[in-house]
N, C-alpha and C. Protein backbone atom coordinates (compact mmCIF):
# COMPACT_ATOMS: atom_id res chain seq x y z
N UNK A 1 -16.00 36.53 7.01
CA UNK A 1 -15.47 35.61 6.00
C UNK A 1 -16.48 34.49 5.77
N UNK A 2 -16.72 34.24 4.46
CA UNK A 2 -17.99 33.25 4.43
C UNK A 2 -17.21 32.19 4.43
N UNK A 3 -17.30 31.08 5.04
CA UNK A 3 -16.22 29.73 4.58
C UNK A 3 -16.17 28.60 3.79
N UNK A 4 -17.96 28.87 3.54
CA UNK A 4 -18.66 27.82 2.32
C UNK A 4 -18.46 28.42 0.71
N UNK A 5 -17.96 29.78 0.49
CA UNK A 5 -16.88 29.83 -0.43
C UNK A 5 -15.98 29.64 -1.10
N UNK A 6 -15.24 28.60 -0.07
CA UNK A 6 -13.84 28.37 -0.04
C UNK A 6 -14.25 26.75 -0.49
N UNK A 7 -13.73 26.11 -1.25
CA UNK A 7 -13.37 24.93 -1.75
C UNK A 7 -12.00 23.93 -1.29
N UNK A 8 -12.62 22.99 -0.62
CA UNK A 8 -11.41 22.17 0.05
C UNK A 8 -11.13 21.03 -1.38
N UNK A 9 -10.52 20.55 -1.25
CA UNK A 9 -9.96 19.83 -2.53
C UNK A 9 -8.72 18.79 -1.98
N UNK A 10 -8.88 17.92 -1.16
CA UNK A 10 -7.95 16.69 -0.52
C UNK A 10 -6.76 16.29 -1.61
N UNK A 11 -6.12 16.23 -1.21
CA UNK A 11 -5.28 15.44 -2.13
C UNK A 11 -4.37 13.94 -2.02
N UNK A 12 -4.76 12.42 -1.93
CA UNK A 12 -4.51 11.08 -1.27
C UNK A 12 -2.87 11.69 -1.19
N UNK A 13 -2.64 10.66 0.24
CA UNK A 13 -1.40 10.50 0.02
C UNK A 13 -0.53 9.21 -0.80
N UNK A 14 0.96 9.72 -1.01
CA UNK A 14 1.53 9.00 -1.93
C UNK A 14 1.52 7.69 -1.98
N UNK A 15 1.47 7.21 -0.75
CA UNK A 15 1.68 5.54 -0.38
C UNK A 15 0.65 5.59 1.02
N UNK A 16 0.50 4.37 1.62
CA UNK A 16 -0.64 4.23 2.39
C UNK A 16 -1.77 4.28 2.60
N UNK A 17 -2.45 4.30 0.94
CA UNK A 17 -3.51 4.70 1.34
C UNK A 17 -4.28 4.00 -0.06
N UNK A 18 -5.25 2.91 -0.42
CA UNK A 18 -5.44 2.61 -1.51
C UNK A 18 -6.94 1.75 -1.43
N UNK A 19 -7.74 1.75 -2.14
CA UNK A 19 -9.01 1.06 -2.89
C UNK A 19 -9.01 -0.13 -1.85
N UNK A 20 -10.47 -0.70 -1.28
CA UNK A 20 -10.36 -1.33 0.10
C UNK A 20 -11.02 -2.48 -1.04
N UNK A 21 -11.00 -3.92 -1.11
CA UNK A 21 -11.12 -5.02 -2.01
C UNK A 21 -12.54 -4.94 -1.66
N UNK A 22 -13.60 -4.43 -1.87
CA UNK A 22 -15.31 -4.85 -1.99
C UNK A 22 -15.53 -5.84 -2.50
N UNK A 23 -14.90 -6.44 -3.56
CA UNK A 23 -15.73 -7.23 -4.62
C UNK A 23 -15.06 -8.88 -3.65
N UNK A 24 -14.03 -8.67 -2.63
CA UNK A 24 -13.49 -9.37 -1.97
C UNK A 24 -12.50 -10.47 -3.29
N UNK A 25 -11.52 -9.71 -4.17
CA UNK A 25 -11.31 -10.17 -5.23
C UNK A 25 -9.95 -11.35 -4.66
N UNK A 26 -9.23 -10.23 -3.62
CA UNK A 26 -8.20 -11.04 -2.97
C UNK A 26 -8.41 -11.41 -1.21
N UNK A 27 -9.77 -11.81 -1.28
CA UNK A 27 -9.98 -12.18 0.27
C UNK A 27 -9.55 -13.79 0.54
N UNK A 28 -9.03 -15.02 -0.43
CA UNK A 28 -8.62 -15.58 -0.11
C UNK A 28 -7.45 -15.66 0.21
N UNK A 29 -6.42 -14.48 -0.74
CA UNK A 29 -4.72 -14.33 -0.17
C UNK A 29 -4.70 -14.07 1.09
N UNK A 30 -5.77 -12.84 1.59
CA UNK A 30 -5.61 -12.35 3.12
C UNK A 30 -6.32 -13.40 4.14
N UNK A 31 -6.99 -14.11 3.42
CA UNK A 31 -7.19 -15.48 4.88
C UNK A 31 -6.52 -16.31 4.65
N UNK A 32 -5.83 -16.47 3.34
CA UNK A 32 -4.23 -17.59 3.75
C UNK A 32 -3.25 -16.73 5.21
N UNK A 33 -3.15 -15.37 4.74
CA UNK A 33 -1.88 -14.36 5.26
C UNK A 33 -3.03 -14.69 6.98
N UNK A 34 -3.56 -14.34 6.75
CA UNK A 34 -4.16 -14.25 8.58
C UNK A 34 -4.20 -15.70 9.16
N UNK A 35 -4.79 -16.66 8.51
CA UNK A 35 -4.02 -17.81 9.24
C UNK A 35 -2.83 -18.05 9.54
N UNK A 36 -2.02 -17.77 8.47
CA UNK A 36 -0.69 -18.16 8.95
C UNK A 36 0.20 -17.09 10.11
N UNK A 37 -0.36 -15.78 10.25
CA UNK A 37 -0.33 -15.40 10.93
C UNK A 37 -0.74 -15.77 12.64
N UNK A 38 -1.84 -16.85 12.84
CA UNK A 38 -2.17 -17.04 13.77
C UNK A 38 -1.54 -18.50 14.14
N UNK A 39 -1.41 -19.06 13.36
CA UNK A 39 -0.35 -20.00 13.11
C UNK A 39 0.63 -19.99 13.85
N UNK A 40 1.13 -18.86 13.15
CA UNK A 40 2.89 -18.44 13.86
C UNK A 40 2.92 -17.74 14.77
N UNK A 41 1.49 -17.61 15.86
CA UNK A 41 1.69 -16.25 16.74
C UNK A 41 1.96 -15.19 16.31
N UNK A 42 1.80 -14.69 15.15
CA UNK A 42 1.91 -13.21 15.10
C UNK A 42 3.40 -13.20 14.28
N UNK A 43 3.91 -14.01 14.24
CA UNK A 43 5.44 -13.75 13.75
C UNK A 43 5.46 -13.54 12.65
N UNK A 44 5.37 -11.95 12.04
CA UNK A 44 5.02 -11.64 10.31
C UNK A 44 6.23 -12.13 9.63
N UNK A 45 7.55 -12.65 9.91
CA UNK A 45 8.43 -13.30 9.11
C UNK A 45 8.23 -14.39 8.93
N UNK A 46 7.41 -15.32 9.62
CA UNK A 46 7.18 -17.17 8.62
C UNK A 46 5.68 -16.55 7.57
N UNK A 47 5.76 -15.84 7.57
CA UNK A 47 4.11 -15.58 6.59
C UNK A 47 4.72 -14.24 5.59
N UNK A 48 6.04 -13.93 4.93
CA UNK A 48 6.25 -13.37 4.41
C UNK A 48 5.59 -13.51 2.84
N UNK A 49 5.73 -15.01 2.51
CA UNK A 49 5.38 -15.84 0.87
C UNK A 49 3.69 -15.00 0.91
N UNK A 50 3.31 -15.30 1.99
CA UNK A 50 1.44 -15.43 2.13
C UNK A 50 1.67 -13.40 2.15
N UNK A 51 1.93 -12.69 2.58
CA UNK A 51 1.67 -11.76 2.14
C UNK A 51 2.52 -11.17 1.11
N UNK A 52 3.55 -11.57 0.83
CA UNK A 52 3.72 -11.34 -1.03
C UNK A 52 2.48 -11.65 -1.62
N UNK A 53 2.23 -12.51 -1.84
CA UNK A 53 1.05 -13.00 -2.55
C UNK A 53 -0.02 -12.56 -2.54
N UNK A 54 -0.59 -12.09 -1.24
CA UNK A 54 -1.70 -10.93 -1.65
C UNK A 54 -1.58 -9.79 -2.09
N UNK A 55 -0.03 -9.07 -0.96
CA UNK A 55 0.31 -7.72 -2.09
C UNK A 55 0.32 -8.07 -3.52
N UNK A 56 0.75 -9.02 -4.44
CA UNK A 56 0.78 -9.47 -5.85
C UNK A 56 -0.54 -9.30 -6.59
N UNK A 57 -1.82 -10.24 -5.16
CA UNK A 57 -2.77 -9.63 -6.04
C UNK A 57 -3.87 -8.50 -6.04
N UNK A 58 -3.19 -7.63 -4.85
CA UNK A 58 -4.02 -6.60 -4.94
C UNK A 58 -2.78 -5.62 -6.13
N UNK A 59 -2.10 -5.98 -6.72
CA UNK A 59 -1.44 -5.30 -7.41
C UNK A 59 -1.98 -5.62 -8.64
N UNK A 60 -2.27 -6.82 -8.97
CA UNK A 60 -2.78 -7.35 -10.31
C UNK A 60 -3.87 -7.10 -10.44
N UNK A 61 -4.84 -6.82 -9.43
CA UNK A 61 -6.36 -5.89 -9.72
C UNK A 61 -5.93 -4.27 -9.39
N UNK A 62 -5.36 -4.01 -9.30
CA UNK A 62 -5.45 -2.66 -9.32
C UNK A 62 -6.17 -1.96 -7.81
N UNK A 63 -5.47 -3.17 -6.88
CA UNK A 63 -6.08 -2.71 -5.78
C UNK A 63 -4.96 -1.74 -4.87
N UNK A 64 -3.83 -1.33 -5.66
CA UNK A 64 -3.36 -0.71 -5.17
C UNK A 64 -1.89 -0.39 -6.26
N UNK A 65 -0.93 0.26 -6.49
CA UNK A 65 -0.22 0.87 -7.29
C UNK A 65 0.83 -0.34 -7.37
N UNK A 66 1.24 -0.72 -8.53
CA UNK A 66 2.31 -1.63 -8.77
C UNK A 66 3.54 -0.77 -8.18
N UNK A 67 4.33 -2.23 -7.70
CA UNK A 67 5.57 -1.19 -6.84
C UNK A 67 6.45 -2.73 -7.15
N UNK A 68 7.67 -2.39 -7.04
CA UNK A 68 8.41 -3.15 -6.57
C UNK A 68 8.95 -4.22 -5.52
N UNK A 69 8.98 -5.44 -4.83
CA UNK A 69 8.45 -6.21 -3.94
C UNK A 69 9.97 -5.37 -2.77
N UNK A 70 11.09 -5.10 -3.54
CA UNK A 70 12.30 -4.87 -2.63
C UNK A 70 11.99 -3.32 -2.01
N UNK A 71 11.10 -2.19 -2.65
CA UNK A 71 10.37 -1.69 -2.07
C UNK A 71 9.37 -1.13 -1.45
N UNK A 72 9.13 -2.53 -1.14
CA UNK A 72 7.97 -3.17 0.19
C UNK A 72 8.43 -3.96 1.15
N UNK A 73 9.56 -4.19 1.40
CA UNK A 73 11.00 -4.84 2.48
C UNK A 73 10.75 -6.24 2.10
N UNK A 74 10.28 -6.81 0.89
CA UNK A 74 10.68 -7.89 0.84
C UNK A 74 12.53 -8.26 -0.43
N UNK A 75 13.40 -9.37 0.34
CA UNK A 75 14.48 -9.42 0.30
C UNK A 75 14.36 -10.22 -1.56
N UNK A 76 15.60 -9.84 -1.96
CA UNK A 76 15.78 -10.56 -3.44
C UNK A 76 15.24 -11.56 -3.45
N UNK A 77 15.71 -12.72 -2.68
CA UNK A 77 15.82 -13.90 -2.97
C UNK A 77 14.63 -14.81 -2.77
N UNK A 78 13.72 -14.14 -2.21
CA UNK A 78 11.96 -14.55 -1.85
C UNK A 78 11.94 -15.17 -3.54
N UNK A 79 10.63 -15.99 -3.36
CA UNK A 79 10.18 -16.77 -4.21
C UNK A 79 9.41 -15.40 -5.00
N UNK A 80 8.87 -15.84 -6.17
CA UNK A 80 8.19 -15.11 -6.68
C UNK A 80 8.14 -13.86 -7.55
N UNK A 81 9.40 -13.80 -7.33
CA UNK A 81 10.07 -12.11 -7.60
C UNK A 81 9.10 -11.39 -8.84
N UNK A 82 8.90 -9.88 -8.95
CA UNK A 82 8.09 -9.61 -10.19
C UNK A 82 9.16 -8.68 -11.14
């Protein structure tokens, strides 16, 4: 069987997996979100606003697929809503 015949052809998966920011378009949302992360010890619920806000703008460059914020576990009543 020759195997360099055969054509592999990947296909991304649906969610998890998206365009890594090179141009560093939203590297200031993610060093707000990582300070406040270190801030709070690690506690990803006082730094919920700070990573809305970068998910927002890797959504607004196209750094990853517009979605809905309620499914991405953030709750109605967060600031910001889209």
């Amino acid at each position: 069987m020759n195997y360099s015949s055969r054509r592999f052809s990947p296909t991304p998966p649906d969610k998890g997996s998206f365009p890594l920011d090179h141009d560093g378009e939203c590297k200031t949302f993610m060093k707000t979100y990582m300070q406040c992360l270190e801030k709070n010890k690690y506690e990803q619920g006082e730094c919920r606003e700070q990573a809305k806000e970068y998910l927002q703008c890797r959504m607004d460059r196209q750094l990853m697929a517009k979605e809905d914020f309620k499914n991405l576990g953030f709750k109605e009543n967060t600031k910001n809503q889209s």
